[in-house]
Protein backbone atom coordinates (compact mmCIF):
# COMPACT_ATOMS: atom_id res chain seq x y z
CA UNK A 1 22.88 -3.19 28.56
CA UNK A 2 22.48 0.68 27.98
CA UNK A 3 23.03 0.18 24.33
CA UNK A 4 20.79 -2.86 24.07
CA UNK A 5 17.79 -0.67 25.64
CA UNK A 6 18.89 2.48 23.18
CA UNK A 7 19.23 0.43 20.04
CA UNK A 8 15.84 -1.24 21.07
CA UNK A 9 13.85 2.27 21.56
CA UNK A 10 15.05 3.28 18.41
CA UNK A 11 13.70 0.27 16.29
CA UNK A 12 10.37 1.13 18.31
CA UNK A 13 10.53 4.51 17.07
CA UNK A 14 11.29 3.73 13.59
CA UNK A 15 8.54 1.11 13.38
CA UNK A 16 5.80 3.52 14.37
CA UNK A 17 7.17 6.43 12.57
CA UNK A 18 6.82 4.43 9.12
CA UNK A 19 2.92 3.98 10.54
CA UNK A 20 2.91 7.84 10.89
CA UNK A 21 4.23 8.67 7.25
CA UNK A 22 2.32 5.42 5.15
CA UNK A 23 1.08 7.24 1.97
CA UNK A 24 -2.47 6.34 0.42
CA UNK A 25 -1.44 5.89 -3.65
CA UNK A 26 -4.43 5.23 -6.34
CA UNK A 27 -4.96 2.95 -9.13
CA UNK A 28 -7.25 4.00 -12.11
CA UNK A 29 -7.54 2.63 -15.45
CA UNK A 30 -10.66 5.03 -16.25
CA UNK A 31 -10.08 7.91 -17.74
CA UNK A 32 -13.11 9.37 -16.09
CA UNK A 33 -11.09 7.99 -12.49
CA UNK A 34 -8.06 10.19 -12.26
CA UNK A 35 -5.23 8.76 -10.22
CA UNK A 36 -1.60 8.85 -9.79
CA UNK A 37 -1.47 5.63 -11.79
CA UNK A 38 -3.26 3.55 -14.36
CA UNK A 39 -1.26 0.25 -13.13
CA UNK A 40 -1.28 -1.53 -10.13
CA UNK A 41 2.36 -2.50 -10.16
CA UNK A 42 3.23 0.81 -11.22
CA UNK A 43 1.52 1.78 -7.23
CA UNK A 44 3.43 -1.07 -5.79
CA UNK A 45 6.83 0.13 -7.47
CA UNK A 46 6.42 3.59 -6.00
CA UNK A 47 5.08 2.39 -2.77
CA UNK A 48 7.12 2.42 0.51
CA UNK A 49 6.30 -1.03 3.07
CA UNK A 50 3.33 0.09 5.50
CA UNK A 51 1.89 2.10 2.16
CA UNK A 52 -1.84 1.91 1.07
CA UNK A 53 -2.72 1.27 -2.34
CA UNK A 54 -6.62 2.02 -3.44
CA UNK A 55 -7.78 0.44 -6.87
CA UNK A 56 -10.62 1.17 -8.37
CA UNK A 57 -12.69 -0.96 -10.28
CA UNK A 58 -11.87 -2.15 -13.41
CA UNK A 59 -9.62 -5.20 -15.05
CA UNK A 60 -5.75 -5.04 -14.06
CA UNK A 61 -2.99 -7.25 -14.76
CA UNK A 62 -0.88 -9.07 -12.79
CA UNK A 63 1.84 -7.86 -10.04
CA UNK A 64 4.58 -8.77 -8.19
CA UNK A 65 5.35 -7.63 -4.26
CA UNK A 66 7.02 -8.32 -1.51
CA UNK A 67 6.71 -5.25 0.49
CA UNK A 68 4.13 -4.97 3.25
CA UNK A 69 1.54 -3.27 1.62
CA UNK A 70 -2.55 -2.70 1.98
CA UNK A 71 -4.53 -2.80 -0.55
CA UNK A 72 -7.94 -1.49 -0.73
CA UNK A 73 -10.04 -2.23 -3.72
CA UNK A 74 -13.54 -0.45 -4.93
CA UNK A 75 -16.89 -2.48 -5.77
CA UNK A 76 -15.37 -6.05 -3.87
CA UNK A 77 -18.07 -8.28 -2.51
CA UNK A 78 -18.22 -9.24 1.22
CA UNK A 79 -15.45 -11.96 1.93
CA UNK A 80 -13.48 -11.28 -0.74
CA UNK A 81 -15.48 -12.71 -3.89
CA UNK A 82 -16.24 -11.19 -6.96
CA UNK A 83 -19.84 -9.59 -7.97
């Protein structure tokens, strides 16, 4: 039972700890929009699950994830549609 309750705590403590450390990583393909990358899967490969990736605006290609990411993107229209 001890061991049950110990191994439980520490998957609680791991869970919020990744919460604690997420990292906030930038997309830019602007060269007047510096970021630490000009792709979006190039964010995603680098990224860590609970991560947050910010894109600005521009045209990207495709990407493949299955992490649990966020992803944040500039100039979006309310509910998700395009301007």
């Amino acid at each position: 039972m001890k061991s049950s309750i110990f191994t439980l705590t520490l998957l609680t403590l791991f869970s919020f700890s990744n919460a604690l450390f997420a990292t906030t990583w930038t997309v830019s393909n602007n060269a007047d929009r510096p970021a630490q990358y000009t792709t979006i899967q190039a964010a995603v490969d680098a990224a860590a699950p609970g991560d947050t990736i910010l894109i600005t605006s521009g045209t990207y290609g495709t990407m493949n994830t299955f992490k649990n990411l966020v992803f944040y993107g500039e100039d979006r229209a309310e509910g998700g549609g395009e301007r």
